[in-house]
Protein backbone atom coordinates (compact mmCIF):
# COMPACT_ATOMS: atom_id res chain seq x y z
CA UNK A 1 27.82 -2.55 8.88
CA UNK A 2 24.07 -2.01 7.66
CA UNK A 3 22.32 1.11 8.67
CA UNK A 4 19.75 1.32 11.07
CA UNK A 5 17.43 2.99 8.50
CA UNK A 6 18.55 0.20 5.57
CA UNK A 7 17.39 -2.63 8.99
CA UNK A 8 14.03 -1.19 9.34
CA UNK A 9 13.46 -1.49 5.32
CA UNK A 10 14.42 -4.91 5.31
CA UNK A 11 12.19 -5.58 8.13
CA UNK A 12 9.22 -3.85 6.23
CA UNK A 13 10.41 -6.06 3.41
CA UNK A 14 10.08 -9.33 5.65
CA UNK A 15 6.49 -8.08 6.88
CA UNK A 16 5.22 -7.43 3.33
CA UNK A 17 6.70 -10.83 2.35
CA UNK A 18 5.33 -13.10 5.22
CA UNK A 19 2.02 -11.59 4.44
CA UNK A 20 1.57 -11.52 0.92
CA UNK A 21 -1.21 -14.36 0.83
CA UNK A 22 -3.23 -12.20 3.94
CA UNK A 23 -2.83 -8.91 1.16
CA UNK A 24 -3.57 -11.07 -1.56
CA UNK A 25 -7.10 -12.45 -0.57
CA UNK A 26 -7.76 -8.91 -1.20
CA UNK A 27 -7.03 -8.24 -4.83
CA UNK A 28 -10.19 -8.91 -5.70
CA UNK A 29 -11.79 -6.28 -4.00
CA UNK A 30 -9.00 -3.82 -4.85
CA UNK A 31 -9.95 -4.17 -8.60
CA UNK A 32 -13.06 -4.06 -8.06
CA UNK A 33 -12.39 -0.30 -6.55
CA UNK A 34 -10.61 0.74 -9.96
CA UNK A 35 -13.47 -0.73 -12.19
CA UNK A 36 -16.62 0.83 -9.76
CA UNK A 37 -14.21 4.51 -9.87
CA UNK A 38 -14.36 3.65 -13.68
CA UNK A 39 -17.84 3.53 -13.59
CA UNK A 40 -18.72 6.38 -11.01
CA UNK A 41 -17.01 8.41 -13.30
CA UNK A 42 -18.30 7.45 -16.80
CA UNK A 43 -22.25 8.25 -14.98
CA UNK A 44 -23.91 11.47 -15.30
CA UNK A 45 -25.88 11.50 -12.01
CA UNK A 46 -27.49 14.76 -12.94
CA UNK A 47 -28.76 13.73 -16.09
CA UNK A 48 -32.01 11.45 -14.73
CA UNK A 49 -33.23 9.65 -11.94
CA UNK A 50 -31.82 6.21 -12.85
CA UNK A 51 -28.39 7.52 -13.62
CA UNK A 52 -28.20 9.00 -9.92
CA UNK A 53 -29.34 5.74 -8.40
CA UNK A 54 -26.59 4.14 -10.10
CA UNK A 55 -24.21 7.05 -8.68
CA UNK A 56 -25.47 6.65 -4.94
CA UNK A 57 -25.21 2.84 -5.05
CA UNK A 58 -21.43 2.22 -7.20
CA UNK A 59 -20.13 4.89 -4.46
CA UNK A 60 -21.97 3.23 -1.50
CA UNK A 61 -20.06 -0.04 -2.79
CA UNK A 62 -17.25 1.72 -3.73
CA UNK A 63 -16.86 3.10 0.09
CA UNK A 64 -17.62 -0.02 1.68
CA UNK A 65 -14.69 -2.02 -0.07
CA UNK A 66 -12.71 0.73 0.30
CA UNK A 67 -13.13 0.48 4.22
CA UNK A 68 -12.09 -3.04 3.44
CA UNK A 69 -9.15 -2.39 2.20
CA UNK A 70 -8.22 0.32 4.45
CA UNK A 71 -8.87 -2.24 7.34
CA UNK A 72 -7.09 -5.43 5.88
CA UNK A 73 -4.49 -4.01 4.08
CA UNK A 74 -3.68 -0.29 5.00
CA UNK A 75 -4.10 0.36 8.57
CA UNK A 76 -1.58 -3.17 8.87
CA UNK A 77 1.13 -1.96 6.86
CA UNK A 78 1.10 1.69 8.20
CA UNK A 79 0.98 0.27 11.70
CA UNK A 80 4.15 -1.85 11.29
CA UNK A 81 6.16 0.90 9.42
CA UNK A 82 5.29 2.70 12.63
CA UNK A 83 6.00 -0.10 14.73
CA UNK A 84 9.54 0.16 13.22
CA UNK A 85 10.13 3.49 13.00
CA UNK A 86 9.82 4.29 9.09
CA UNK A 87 6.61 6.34 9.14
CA UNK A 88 5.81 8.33 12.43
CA UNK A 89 2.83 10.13 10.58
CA UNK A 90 -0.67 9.32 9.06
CA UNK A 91 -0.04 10.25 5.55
CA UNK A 92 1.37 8.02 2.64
CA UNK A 93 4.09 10.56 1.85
CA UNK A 94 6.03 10.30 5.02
CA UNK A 95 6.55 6.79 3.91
CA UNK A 96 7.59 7.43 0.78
CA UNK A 97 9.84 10.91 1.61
CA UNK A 98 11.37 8.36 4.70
CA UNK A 99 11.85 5.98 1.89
CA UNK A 100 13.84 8.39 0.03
CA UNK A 101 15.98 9.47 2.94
CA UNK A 102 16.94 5.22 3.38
CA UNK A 103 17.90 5.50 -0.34
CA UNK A 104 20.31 8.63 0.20
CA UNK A 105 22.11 6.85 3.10
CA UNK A 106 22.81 3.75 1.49
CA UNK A 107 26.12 3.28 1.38
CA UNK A 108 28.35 1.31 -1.17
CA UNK A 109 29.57 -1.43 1.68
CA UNK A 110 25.03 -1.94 2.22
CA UNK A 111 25.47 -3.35 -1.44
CA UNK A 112 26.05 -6.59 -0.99
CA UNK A 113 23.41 -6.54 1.57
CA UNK A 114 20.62 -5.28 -0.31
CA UNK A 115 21.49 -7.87 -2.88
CA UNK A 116 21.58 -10.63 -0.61
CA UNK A 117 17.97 -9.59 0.61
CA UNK A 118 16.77 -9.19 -3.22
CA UNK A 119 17.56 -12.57 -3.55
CA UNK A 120 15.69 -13.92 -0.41
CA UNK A 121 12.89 -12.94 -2.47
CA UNK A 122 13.99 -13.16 -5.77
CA UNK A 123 13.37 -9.33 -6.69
CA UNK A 124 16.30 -9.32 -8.61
């Protein structure tokens, strides 16, 4: 018999799958983040003028995707791990600590369930 906890992963699992293209659209805007936190942190705003425009408008950018981000992507998953009971909270470790505690009640006879799922999505 599969765990309740092991249930609510796969279910998390199914979300994240039947959404992938909806995340997706977004990966350009996600690297985009890395490579303007790249740059924010290569300037030296309080060297000259110029260098602390540069500063004020990569973070001004930087926030606005990041709002993005947090809109499309974020605030959807963390409101269906709620929605199924995995995270209760508002920060990213209770996901990951909840995640853990699924991983210590696996049990051998969930095996052959787990793998069965892998293969739905061929994470294998």
């Amino acid at each position: 018999m599969i765990s309740d906890n092991l249930n609510k992963l796969f279910q998390f699992i199914d979300y994240l799958y039947t959404n992938i293209d909806n995340f997706k659209q977004y990966d350009d805007a996600v690297n985009e983040i890395f490579e303007l936190s790249d740059r924010y942190r290569k300037l030296r705003p309080d060297l000259n003028f110029s260098q602390k425009q540069e500063s004020d408008e990569v973070r001004l950018k930087h926030t606005e995707l990041l709002n993005v981000v947090r809109e499309k992507i974020h605030k959807p998953i963390f409101d269906k791990l709620s929605e199924i009971g995995i995270k209760n909270g508002n920060e990213y470790t209770d996901f990951y600590n909840d995640i853990s505690e699924i991983k210590k009640d696996c049990k051998n006879q969930d095996v052959s369930i787990i793998r069965a799922n892998s293969n739905k999505y061929n994470l294998s």
